[in-house]
N, C-alpha and C. Protein backbone atom coordinates (compact mmCIF):
# COMPACT_ATOMS: atom_id res chain seq x y z
N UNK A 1 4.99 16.99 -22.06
CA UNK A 1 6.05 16.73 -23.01
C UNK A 1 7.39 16.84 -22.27
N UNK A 2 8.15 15.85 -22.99
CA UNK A 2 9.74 16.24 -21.98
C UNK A 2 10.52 17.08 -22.02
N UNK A 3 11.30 17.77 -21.50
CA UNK A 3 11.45 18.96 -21.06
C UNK A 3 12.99 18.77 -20.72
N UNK A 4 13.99 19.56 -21.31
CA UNK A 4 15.68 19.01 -20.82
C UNK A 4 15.79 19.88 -19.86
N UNK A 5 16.98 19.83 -18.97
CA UNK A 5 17.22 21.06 -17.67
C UNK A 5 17.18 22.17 -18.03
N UNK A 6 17.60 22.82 -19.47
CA UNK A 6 17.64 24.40 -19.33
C UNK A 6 16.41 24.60 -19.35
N UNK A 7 15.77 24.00 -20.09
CA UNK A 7 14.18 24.52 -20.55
C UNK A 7 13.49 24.66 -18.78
N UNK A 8 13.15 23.60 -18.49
CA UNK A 8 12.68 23.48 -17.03
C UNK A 8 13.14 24.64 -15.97
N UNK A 9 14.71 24.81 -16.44
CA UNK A 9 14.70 25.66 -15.14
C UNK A 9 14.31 27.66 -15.92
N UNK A 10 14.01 27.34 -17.13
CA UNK A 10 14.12 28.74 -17.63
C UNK A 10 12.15 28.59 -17.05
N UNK A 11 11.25 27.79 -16.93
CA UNK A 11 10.21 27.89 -16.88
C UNK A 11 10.01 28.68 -15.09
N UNK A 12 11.09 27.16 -14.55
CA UNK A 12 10.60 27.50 -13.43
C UNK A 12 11.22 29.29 -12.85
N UNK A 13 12.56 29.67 -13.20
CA UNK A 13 12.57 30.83 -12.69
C UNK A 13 11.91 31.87 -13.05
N UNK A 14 11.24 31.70 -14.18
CA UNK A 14 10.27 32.83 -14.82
C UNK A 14 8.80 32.89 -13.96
N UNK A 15 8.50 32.07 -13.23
CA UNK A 15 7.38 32.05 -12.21
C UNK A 15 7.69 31.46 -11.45
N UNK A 16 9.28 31.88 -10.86
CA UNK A 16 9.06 31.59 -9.40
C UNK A 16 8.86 32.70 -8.15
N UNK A 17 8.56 33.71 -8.46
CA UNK A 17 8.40 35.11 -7.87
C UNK A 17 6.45 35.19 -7.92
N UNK A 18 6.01 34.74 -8.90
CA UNK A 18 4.42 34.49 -9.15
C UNK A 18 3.62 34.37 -7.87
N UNK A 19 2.83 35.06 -7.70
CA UNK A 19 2.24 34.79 -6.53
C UNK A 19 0.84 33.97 -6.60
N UNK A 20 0.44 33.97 -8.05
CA UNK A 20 -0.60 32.99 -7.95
C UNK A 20 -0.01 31.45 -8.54
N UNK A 21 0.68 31.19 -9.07
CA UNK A 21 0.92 29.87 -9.32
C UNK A 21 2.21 29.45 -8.96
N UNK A 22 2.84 28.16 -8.56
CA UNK A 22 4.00 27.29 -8.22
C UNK A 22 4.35 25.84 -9.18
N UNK A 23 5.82 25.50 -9.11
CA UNK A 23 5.87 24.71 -10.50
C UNK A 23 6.57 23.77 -9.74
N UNK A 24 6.88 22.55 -10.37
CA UNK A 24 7.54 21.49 -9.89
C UNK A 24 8.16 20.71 -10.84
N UNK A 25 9.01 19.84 -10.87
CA UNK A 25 9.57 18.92 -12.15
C UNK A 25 8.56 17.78 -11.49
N UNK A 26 8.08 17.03 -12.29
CA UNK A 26 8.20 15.26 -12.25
C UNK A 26 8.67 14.28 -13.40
N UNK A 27 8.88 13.27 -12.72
CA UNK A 27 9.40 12.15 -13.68
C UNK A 27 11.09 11.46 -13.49
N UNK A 28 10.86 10.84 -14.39
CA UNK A 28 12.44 10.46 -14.21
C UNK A 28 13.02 10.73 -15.64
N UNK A 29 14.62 11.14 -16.15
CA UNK A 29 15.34 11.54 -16.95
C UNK A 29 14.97 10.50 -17.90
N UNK A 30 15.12 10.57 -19.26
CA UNK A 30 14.84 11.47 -19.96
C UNK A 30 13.38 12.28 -20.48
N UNK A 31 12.52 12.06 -19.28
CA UNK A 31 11.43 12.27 -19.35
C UNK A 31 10.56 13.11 -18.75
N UNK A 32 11.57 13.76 -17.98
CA UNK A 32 10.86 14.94 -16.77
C UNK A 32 10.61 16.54 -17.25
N UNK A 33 9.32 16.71 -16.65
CA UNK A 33 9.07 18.16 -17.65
C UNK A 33 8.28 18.61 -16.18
N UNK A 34 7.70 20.04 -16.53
CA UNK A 34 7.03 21.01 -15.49
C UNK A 34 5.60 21.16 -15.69
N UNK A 35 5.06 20.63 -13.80
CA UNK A 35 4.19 21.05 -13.25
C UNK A 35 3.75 22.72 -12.84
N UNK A 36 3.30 22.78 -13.65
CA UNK A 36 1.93 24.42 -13.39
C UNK A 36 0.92 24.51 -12.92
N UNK A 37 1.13 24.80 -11.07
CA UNK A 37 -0.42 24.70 -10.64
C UNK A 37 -0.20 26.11 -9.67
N UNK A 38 -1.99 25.84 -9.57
CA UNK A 38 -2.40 27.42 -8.79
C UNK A 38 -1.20 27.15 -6.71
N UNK A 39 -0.95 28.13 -6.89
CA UNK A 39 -0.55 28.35 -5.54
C UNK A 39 -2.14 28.26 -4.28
N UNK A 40 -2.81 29.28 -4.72
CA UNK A 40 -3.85 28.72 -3.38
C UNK A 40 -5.22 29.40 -4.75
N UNK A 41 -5.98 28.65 -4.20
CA UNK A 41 -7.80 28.84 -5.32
C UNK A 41 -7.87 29.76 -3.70
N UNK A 42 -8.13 31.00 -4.17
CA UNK A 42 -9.01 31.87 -3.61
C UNK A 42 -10.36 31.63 -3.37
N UNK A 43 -11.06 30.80 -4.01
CA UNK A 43 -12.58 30.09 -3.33
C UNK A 43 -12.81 28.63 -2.80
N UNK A 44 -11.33 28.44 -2.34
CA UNK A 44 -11.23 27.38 -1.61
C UNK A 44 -10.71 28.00 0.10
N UNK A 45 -10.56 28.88 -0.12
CA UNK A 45 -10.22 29.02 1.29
C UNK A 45 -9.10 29.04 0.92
N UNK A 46 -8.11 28.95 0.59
CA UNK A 46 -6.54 29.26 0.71
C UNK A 46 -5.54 27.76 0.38
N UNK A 47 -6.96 26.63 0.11
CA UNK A 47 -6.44 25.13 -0.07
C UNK A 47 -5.51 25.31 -1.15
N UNK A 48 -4.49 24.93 -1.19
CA UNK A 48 -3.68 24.39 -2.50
C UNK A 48 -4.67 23.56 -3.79
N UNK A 49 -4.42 23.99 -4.63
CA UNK A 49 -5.48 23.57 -5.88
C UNK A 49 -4.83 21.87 -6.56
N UNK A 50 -4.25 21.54 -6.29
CA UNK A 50 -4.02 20.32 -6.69
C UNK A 50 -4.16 19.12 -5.53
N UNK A 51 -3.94 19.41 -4.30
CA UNK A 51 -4.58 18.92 -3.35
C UNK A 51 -5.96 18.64 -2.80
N UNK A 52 -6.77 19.38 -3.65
CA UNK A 52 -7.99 19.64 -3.28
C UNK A 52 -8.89 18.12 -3.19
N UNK A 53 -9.95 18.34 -2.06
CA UNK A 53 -10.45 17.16 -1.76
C UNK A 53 -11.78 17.85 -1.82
N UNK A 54 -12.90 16.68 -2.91
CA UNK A 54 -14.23 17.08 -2.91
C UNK A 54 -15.52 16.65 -2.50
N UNK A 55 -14.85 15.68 -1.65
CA UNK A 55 -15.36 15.58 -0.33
C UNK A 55 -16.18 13.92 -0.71
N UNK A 56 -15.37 13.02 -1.69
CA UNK A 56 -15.43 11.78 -1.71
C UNK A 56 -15.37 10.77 -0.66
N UNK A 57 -16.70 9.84 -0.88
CA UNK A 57 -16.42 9.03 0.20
C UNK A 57 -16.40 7.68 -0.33
């Protein structure tokens, strides 16, 4: 859902100290809202969780 600047940045400074998850904006105005993903999956080995590759060929 879209998301105006205060909102976004009240999300992102509230977990930006978080050590298990990291946030991001995407989109373009008037339409940009916040990404909530894991910082690293602990049973990946330390991979970033939105990056993750499952081994598609």
């Amino acid at each position: 859902e879209p998301m105006n600047p205060y909102e976004r940045r009240i999300i992102h400074s509230a977990l930006q100290n978080d050590k298990f998850v990291a946030t991001r904006s995407e989109g373009e105005e008037p339409f940009r809202h916040v990404i909530v993903y894991l910082k690293n999956d602990y049973r990946s080995g330390g991979r970033d969780n939105y990056k993750k590759d499952y081994g598609r060929n």
